[in-house]
C-alpha atoms as a PDB file:
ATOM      1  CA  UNK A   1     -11.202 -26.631  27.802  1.00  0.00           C
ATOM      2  CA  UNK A   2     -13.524 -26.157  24.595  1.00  0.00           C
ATOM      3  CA  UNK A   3     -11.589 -25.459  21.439  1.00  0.00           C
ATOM      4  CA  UNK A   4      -8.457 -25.777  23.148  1.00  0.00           C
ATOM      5  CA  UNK A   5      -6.958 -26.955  19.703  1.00  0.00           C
ATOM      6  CA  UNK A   6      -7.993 -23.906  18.569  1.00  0.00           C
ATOM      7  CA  UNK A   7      -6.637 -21.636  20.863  1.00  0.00           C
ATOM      8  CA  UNK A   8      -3.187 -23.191  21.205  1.00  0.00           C
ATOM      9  CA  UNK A   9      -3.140 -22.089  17.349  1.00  0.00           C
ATOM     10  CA  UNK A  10      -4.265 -18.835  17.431  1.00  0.00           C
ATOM     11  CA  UNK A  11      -1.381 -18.411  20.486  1.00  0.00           C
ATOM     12  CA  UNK A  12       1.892 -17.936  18.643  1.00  0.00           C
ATOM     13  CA  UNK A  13       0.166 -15.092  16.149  1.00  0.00           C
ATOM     14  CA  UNK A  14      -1.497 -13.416  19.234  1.00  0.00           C
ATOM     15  CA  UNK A  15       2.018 -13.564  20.320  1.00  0.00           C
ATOM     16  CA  UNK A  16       3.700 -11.965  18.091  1.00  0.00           C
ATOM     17  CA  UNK A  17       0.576  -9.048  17.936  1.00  0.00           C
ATOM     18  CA  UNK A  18       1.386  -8.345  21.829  1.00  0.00           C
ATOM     19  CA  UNK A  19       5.080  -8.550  21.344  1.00  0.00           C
ATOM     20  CA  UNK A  20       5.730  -6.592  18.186  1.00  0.00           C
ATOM     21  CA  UNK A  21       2.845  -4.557  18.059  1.00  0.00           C
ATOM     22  CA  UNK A  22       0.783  -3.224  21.205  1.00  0.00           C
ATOM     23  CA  UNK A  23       4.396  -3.448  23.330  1.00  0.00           C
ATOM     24  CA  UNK A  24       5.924  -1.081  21.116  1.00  0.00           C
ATOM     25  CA  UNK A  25       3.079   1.071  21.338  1.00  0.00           C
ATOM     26  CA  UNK A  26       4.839   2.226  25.161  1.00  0.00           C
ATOM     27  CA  UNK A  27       7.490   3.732  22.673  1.00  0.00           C
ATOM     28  CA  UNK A  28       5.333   6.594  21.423  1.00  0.00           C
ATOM     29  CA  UNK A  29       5.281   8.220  24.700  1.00  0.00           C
ATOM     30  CA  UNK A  30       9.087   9.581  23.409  1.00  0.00           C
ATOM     31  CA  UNK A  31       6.967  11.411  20.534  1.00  0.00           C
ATOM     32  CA  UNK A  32       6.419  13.995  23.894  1.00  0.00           C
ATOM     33  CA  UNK A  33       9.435  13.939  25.484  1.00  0.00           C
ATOM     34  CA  UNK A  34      12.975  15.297  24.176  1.00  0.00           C
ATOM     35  CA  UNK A  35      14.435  11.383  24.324  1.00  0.00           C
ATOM     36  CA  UNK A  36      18.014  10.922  25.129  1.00  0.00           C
ATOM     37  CA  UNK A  37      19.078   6.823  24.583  1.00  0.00           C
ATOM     38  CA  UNK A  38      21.402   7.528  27.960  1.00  0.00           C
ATOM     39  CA  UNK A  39      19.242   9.113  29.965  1.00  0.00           C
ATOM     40  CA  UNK A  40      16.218   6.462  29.245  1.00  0.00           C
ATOM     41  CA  UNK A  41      12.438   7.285  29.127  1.00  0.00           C
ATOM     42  CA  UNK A  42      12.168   7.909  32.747  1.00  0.00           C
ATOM     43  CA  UNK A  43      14.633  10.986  32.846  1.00  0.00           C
ATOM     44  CA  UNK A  44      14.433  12.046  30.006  1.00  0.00           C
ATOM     45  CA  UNK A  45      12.973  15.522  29.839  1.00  0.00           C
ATOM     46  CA  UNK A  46       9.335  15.822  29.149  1.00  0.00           C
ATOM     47  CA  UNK A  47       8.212  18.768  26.207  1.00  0.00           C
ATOM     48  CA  UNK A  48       4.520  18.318  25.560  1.00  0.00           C
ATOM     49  CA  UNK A  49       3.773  18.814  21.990  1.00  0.00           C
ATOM     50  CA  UNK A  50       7.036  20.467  20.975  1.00  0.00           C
ATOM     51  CA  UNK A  51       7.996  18.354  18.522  1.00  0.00           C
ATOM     52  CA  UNK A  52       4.286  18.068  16.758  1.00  0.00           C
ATOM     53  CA  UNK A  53       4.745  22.012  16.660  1.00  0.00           C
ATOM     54  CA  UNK A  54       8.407  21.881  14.966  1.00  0.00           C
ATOM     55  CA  UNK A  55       7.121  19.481  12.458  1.00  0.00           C
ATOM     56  CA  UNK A  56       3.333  21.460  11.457  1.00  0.00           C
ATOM     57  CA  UNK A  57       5.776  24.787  11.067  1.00  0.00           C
ATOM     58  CA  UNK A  58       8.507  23.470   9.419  1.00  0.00           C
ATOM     59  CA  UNK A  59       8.645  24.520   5.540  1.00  0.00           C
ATOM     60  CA  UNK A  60       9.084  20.542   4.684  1.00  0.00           C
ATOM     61  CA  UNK A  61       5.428  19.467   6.207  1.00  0.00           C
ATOM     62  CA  UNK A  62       3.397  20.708   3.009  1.00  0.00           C
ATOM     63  CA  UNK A  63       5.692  19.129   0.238  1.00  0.00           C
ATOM     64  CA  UNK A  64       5.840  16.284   2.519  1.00  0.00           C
ATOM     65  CA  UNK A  65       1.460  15.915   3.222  1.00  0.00           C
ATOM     66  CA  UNK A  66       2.072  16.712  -0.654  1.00  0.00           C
ATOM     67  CA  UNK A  67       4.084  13.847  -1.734  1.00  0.00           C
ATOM     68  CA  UNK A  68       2.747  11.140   0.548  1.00  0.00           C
ATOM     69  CA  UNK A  69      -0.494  11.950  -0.526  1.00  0.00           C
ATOM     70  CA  UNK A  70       0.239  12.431  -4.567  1.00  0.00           C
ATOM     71  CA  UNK A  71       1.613   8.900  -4.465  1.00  0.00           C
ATOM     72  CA  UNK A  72      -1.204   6.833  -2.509  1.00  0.00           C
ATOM     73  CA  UNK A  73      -4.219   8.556  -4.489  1.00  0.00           C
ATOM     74  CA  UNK A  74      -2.336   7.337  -7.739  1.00  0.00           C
ATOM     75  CA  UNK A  75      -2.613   4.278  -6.175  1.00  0.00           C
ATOM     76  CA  UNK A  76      -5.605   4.336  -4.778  1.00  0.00           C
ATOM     77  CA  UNK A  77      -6.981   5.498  -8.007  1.00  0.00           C
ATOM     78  CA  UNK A  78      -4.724   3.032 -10.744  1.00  0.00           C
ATOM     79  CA  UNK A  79      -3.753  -0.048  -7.938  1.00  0.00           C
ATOM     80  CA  UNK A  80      -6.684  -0.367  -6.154  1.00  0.00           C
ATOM     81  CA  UNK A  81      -9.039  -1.565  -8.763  1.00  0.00           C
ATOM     82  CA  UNK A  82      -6.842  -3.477 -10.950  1.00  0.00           C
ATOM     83  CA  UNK A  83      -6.853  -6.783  -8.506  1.00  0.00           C
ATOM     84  CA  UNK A  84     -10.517  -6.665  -8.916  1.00  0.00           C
ATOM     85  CA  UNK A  85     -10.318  -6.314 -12.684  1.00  0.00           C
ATOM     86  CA  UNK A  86      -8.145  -9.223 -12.919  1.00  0.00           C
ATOM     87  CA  UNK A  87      -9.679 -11.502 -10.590  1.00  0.00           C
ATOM     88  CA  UNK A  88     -12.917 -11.087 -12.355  1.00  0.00           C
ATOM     89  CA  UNK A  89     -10.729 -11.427 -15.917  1.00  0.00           C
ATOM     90  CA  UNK A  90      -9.005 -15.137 -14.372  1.00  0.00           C
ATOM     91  CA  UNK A  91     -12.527 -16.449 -13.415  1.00  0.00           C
ATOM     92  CA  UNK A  92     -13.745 -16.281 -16.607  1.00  0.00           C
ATOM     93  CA  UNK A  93     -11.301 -19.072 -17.781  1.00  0.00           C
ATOM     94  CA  UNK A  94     -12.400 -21.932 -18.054  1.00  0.00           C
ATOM     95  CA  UNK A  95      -8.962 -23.645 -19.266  1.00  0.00           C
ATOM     96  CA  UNK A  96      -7.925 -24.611 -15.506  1.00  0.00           C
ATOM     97  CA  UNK A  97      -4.192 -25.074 -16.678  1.00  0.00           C
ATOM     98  CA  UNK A  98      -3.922 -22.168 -18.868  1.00  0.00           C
ATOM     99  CA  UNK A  99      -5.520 -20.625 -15.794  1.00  0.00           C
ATOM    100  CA  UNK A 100      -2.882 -21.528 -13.521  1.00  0.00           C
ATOM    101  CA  UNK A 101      -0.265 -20.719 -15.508  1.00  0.00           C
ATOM    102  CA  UNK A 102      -1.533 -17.401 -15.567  1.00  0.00           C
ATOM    103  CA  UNK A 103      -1.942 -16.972 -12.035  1.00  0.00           C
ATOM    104  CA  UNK A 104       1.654 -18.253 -11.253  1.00  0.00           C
ATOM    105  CA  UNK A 105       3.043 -15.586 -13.565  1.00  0.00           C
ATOM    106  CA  UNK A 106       0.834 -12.869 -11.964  1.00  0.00           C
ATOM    107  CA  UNK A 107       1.857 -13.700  -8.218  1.00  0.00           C
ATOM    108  CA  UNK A 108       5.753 -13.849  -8.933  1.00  0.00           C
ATOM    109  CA  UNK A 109       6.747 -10.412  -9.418  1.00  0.00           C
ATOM    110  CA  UNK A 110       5.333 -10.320  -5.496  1.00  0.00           C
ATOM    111  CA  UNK A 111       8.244 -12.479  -4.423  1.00  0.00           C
ATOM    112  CA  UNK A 112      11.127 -10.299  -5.853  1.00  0.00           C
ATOM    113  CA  UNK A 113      12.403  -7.904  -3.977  1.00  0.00           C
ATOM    114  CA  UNK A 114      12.121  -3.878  -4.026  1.00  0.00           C
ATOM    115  CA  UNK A 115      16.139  -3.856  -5.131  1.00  0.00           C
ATOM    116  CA  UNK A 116      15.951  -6.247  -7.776  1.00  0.00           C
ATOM    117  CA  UNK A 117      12.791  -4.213  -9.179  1.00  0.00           C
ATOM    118  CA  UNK A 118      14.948  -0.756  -9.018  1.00  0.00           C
ATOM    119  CA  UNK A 119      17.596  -3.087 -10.477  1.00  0.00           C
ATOM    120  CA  UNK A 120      15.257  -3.630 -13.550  1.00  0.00           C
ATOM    121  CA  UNK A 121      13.674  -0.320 -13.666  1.00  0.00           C
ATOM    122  CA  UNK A 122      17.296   1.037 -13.739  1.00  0.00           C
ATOM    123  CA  UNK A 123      18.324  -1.464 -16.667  1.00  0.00           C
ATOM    124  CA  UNK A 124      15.252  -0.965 -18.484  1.00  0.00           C
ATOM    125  CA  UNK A 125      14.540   2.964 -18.301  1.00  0.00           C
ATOM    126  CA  UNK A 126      18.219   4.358 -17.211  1.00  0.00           C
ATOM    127  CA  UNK A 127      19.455   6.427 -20.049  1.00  0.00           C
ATOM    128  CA  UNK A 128      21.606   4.106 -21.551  1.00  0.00           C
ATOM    129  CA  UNK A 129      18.904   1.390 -21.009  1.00  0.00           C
ATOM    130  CA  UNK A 130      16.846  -0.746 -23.108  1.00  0.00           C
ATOM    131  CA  UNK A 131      14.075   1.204 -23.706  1.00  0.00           C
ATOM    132  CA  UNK A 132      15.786   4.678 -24.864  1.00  0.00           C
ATOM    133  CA  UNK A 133      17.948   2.497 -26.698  1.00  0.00           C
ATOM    134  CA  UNK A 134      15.255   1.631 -28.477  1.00  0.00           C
ATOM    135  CA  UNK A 135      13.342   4.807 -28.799  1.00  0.00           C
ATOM    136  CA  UNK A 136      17.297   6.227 -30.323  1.00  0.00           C
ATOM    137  CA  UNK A 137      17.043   3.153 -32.825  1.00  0.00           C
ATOM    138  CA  UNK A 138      13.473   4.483 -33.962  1.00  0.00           C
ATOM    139  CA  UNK A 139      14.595   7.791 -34.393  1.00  0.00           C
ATOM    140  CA  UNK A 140      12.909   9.634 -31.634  1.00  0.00           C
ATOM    141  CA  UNK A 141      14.045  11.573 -28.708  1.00  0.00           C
ATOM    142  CA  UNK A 142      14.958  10.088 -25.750  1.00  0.00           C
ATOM    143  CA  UNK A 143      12.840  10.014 -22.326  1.00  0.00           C
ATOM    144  CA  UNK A 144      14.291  10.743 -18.929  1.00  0.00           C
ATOM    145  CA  UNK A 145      12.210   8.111 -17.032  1.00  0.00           C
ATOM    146  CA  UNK A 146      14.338   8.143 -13.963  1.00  0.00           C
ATOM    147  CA  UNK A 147      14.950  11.995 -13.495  1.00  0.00           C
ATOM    148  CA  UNK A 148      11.617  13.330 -14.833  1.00  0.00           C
ATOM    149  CA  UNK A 149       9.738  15.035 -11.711  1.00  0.00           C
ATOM    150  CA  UNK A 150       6.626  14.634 -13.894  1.00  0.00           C
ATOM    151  CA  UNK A 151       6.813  10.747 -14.080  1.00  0.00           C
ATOM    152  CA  UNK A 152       8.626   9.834 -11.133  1.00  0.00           C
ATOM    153  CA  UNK A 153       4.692   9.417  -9.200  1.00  0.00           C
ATOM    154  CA  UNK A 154       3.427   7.389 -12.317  1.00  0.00           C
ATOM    155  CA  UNK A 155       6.439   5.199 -11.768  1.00  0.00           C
ATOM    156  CA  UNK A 156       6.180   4.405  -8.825  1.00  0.00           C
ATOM    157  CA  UNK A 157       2.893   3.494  -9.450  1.00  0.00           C
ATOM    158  CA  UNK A 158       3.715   1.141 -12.389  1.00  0.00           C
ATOM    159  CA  UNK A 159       5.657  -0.461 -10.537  1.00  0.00           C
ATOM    160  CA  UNK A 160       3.445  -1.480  -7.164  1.00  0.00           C
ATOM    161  CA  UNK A 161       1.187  -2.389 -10.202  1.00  0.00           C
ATOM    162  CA  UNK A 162       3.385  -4.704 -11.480  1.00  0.00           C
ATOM    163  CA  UNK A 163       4.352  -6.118  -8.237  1.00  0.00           C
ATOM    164  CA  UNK A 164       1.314  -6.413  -6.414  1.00  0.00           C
ATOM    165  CA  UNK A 165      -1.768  -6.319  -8.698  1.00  0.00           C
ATOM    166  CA  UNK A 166      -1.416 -10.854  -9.074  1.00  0.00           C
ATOM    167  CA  UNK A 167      -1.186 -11.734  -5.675  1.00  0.00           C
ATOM    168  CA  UNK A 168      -3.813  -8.994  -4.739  1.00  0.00           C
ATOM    169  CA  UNK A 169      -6.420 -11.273  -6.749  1.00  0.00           C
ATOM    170  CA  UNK A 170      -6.004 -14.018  -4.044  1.00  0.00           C
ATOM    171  CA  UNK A 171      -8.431 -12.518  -1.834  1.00  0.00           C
ATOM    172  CA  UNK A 172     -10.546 -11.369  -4.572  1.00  0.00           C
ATOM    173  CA  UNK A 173     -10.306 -14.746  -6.040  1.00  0.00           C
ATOM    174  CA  UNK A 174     -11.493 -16.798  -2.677  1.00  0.00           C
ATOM    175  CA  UNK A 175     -14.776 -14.505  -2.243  1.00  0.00           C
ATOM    176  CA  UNK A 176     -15.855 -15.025  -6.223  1.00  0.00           C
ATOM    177  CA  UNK A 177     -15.314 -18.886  -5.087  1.00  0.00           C
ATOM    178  CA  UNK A 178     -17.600 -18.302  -2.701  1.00  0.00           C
ATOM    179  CA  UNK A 179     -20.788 -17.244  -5.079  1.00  0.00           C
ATOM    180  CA  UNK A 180     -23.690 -19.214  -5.306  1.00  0.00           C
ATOM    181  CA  UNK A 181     -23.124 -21.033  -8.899  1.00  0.00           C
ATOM    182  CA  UNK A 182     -26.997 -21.537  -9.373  1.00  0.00           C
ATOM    183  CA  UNK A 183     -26.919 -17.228  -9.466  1.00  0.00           C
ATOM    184  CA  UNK A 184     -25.449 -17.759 -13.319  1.00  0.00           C
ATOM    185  CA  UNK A 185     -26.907 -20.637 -14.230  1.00  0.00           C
ATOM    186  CA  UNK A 186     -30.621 -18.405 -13.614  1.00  0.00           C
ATOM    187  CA  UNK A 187     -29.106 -15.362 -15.020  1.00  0.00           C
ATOM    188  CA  UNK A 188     -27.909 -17.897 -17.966  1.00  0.00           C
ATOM    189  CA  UNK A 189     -31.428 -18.991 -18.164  1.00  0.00           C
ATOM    190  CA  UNK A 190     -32.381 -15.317 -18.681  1.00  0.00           C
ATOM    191  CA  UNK A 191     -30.054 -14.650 -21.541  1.00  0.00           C
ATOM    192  CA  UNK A 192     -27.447 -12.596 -19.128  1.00  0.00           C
ATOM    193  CA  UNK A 193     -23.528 -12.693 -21.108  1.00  0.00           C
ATOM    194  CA  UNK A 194     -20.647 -13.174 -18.893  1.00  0.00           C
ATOM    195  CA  UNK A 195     -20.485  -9.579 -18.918  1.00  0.00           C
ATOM    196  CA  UNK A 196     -23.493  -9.247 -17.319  1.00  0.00           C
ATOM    197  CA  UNK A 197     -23.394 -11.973 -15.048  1.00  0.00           C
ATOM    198  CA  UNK A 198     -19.886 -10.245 -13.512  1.00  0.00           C
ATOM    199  CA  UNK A 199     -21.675  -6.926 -13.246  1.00  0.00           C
ATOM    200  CA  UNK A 200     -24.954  -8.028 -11.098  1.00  0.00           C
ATOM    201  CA  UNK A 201     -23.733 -11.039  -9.674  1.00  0.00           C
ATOM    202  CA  UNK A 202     -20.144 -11.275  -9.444  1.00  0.00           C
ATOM    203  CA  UNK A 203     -19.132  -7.559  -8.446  1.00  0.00           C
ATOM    204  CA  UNK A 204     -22.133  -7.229  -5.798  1.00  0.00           C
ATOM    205  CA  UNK A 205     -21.179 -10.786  -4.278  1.00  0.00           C
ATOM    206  CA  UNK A 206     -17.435  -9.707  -3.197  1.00  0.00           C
ATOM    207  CA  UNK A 207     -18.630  -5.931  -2.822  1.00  0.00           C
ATOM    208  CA  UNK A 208     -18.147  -6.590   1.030  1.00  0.00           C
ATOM    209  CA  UNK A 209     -14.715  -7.920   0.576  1.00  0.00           C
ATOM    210  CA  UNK A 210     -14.135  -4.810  -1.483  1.00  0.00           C
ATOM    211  CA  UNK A 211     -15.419  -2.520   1.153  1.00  0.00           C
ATOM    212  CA  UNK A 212     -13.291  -3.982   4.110  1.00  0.00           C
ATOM    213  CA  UNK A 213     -10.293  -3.691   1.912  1.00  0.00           C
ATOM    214  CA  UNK A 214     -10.883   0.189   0.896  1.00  0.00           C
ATOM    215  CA  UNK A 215     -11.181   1.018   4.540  1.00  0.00           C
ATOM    216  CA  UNK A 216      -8.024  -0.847   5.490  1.00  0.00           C
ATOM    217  CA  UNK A 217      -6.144   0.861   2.539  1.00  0.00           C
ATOM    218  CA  UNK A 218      -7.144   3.973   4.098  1.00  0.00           C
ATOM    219  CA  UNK A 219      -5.704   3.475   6.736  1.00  0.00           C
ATOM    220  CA  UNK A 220      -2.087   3.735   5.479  1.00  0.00           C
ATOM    221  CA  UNK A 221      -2.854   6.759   3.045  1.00  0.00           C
ATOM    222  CA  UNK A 222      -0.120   8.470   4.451  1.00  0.00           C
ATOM    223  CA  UNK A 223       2.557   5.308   4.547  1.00  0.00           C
ATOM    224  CA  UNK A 224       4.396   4.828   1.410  1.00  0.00           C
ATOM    225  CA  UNK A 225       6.872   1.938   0.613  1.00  0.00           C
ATOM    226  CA  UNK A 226      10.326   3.254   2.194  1.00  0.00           C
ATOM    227  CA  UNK A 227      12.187   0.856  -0.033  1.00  0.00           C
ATOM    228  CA  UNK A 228      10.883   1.615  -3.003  1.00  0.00           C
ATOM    229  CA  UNK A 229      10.789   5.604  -2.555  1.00  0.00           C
ATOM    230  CA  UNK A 230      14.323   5.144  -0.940  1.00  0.00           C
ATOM    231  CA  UNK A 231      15.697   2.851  -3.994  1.00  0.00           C
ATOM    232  CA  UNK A 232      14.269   5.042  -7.291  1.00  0.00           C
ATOM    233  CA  UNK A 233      14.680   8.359  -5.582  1.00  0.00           C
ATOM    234  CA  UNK A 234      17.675  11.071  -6.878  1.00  0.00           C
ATOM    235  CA  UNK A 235      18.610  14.648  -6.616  1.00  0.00           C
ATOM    236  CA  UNK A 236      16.555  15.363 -10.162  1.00  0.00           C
ATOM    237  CA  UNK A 237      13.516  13.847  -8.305  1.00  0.00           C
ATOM    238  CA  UNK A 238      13.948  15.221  -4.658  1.00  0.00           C
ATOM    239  CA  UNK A 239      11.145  17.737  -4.624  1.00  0.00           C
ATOM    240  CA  UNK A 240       8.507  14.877  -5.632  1.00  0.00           C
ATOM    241  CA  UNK A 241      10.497  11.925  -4.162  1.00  0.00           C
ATOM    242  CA  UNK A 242      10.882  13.112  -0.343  1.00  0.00           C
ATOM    243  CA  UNK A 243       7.807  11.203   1.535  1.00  0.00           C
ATOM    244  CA  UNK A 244       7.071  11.218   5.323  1.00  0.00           C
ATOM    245  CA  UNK A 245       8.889   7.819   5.369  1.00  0.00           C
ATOM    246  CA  UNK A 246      11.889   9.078   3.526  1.00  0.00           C
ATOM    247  CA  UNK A 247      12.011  11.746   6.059  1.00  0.00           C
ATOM    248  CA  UNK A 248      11.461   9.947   9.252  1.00  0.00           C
ATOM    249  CA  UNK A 249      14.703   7.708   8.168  1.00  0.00           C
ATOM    250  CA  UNK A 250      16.712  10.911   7.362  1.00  0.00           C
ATOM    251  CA  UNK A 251      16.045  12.753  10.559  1.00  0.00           C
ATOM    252  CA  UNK A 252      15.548   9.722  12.657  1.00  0.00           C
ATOM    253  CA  UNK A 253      18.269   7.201  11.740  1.00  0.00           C
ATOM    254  CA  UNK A 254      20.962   9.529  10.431  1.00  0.00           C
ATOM    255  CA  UNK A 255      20.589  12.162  12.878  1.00  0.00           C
ATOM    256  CA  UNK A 256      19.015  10.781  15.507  1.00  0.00           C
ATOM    257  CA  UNK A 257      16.398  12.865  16.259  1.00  0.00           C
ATOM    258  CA  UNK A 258      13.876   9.629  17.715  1.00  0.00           C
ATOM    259  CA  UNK A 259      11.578  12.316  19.387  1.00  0.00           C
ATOM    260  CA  UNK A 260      10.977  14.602  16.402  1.00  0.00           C
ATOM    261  CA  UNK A 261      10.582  11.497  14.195  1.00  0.00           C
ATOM    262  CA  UNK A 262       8.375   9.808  16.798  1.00  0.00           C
ATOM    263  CA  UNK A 263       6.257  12.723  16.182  1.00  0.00           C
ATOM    264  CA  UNK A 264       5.620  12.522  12.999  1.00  0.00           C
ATOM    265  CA  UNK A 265       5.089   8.605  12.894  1.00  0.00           C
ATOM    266  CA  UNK A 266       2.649   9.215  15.852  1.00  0.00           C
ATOM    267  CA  UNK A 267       0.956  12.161  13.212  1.00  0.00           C
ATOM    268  CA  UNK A 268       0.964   9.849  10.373  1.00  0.00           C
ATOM    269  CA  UNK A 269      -0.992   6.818  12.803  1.00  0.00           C
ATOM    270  CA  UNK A 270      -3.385   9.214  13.774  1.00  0.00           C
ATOM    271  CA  UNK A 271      -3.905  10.543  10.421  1.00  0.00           C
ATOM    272  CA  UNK A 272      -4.701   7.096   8.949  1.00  0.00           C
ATOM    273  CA  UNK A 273      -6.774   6.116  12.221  1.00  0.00           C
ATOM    274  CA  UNK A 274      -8.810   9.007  11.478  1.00  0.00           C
ATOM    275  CA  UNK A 275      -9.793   8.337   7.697  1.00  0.00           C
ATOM    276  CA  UNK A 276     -10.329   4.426   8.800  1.00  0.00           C
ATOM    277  CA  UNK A 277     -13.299   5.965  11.224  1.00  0.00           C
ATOM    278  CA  UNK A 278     -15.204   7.880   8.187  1.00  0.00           C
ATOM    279  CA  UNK A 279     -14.183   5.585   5.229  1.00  0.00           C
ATOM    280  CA  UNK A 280     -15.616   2.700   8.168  1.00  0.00           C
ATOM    281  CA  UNK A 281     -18.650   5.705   8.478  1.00  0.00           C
ATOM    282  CA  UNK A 282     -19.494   6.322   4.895  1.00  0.00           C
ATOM    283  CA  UNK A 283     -19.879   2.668   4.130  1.00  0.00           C
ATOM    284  CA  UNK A 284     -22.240   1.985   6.343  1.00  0.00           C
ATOM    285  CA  UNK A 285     -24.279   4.859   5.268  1.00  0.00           C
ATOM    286  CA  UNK A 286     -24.052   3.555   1.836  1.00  0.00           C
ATOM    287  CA  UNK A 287     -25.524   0.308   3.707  1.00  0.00           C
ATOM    288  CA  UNK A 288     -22.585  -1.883   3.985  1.00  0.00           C
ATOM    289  CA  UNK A 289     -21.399  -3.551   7.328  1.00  0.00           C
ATOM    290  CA  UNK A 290     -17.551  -1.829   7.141  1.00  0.00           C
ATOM    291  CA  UNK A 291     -14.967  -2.970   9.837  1.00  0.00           C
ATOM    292  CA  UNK A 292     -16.216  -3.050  12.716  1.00  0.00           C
END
C-alpha cells in the first residue's frame, strides 16, 4: 500500500478524533430529551427544544452571553496580537543564545498549571499580598485586585497573557522561518530598516497563518477557561465572574441537570460554528484562502 508508513502514523491521532470526539457527538441528542442516567437514552422521555427554551428565558442567559463574551473580546483584543508582536520582536535577535534564553523563559509560564497561577495571583494581589504591601509602604491606598468587579475581566486577561502569549509565538515563529531571506536582503538593498522590512515583508508573509488562527479563535468565542474562571472567581466578583462554563458545571455536575446543561453546550457549539462560517466568509472577501 502507498504511504503505508504514513498512514499507520496518522492512525493512533485519527483514533483518538473518532473516539473522543465525533463518538461523543451521539451524546448531544440528551440536549432534547429530559435524560434520566437509569432510564438510559432510549427511554428516556423525549422534550424537543424545552430545555433551549428554559435557558433563552431564564434571567441568567444575558449576564451569562454578557460575561462570556466581555472576557474573550478582551482577549481577542489584548491576547490575540501579542504572540505576533513578540514573535516578530524574537526574530529580530540576532544573539541565538540570548535568543533562546528568551524563548525558554517565554514558553514556561505555559507549563504551570491554572492553580499554581491563582496560587500566585492570590500571593501577589490578595490583600495582605505583596503588591498592596507595597503600595501601604509607599503611602498610597490599597487596591482590591481580587474583589474589584471592574478588574476582575482585565485579570483574567493578564493572566492568559502571561501564560500563553510565549508559547503562542511557536507557530508564529515557524511561518517567519519560512520567508524567503533574499525578500530583506532586496529590501536591504533599497534602504528598508528592520522596521520596515517586518511591516511589508514579514507581517504579509505569515498573514495567512494569522488568518487561519483568527477564524479558529472564533470559534470558541463563547468558551472560556473553566479553571481559571472557577479558581479566581468569589462572591465580590459573581456578577462578572459567572461564564457559560461556570454555569454548565453548577447546574450540570452539582445538580445534575445533563439535559439542561447539554443545551446550553449544544448553544454555545453552534454559536462558535456559526462565527467560524463568516469570520471563514469575510476573509476570503478580503482575498485570503480562510479554512476551508
Amino acid at each position: 500500500m502507498r504511504d503505508r508508513q504514513l498512514i499507520l502514523l496518522a492512525l493512533p491521532g485519527a483514533a483518538f478524533m473518532i473516539l473522543f470526539k465525533y463518538v461523543p457527538l451521539w451524546g448531544l441528542i440528551i440536549a432534547f430529551m429530559d435524560y434520566s442516567p437509569y432510564r438510559g437514552l432510549l427511554h428516556s422521555d423525549w422534550v424537543g427544544l424545552a430545555h433551549f427554551r428554559r435557558f433563552f428565558e431564564n434571567s441568567d442567559f444575558i449576564l451569562l452571553f454578557r460575561n462570556t463574551l466581555g472576557i474573550n473580546l478582551l482577549s481577542l483584543i489584548f491576547f490575540f496580537p501579542l504572540p505576533i508582536i513578540l514573535s516578530l520582536l524574537l526574530n529580530e535577535v540576532r544573539n541565538m543564545a540570548f535568543k533562546r534564553f528568551v524563548q525558554s523563559i517565554v514558553y514556561l509560564p505555559h507549563f504551570l498549571s491554572w492553580v499554581i497561577i491563582a496560587g500566585l495571583c492570590f500571593l501577589l494581589l490578595g490583600s495582605e499580598g505583596v503588591v498592596n504591601k507595597l503600595i501601604a509602604a509607599a503611602g498610597m491606598q490599597q487596591v482590591d485586585f481580587l474583589t474589584n468587579p471592574k478588574l476582575f475581566w482585565i485579570l483574567l486577561t493578564a493572566q492568559s497573557i502571561w501564560k500563553e502569549a510565549g508559547w503562542g509565538t511557536i507557530i508564529f515563529l515557524a511561518a517567519i522561518a519560512g520567508v524567503d531571506s533574499r525578500l530583506y536582503e532586496a529590501a536591504r538593498i533599497d534602504g528598508a530598516g528592520r522596521l520596515r522590512q517586518a511591516w511589508h515583508i514579514t507581517l504579509p508573509a505569515i498573514r495567512g497563518v494569522i488568518v487561519v488562527l483568527f477564524i479558529l479563535r472564533m470559534g470558541h468565542m463563547m468558551d472560556v477557561g473553566f479553571e481559571q474562571v472557577y479558581l479566581m472567581a468569589n462572591g465580590a466578583v459573581a456578577d462578572v465572574a459567572d461564564v457559560f462554563d461556570t454555569y454548565v458545571y453548577r447546574l450540570g455536575i452539582q445538580q445534575s441537570q445533563y439535559s439542561f446543561t447539554s443545551a446550553v453546550g449544544l448553544f454555545k457549539s453552534v454559536i462558535g460554528f456559526i462565527l467560524v462560517l463568516l469570520a471563514n466568509s469575510l476573509s476570503k472577501r478580503f482575498g485570503e484562502e480562510g479554512v476551508y
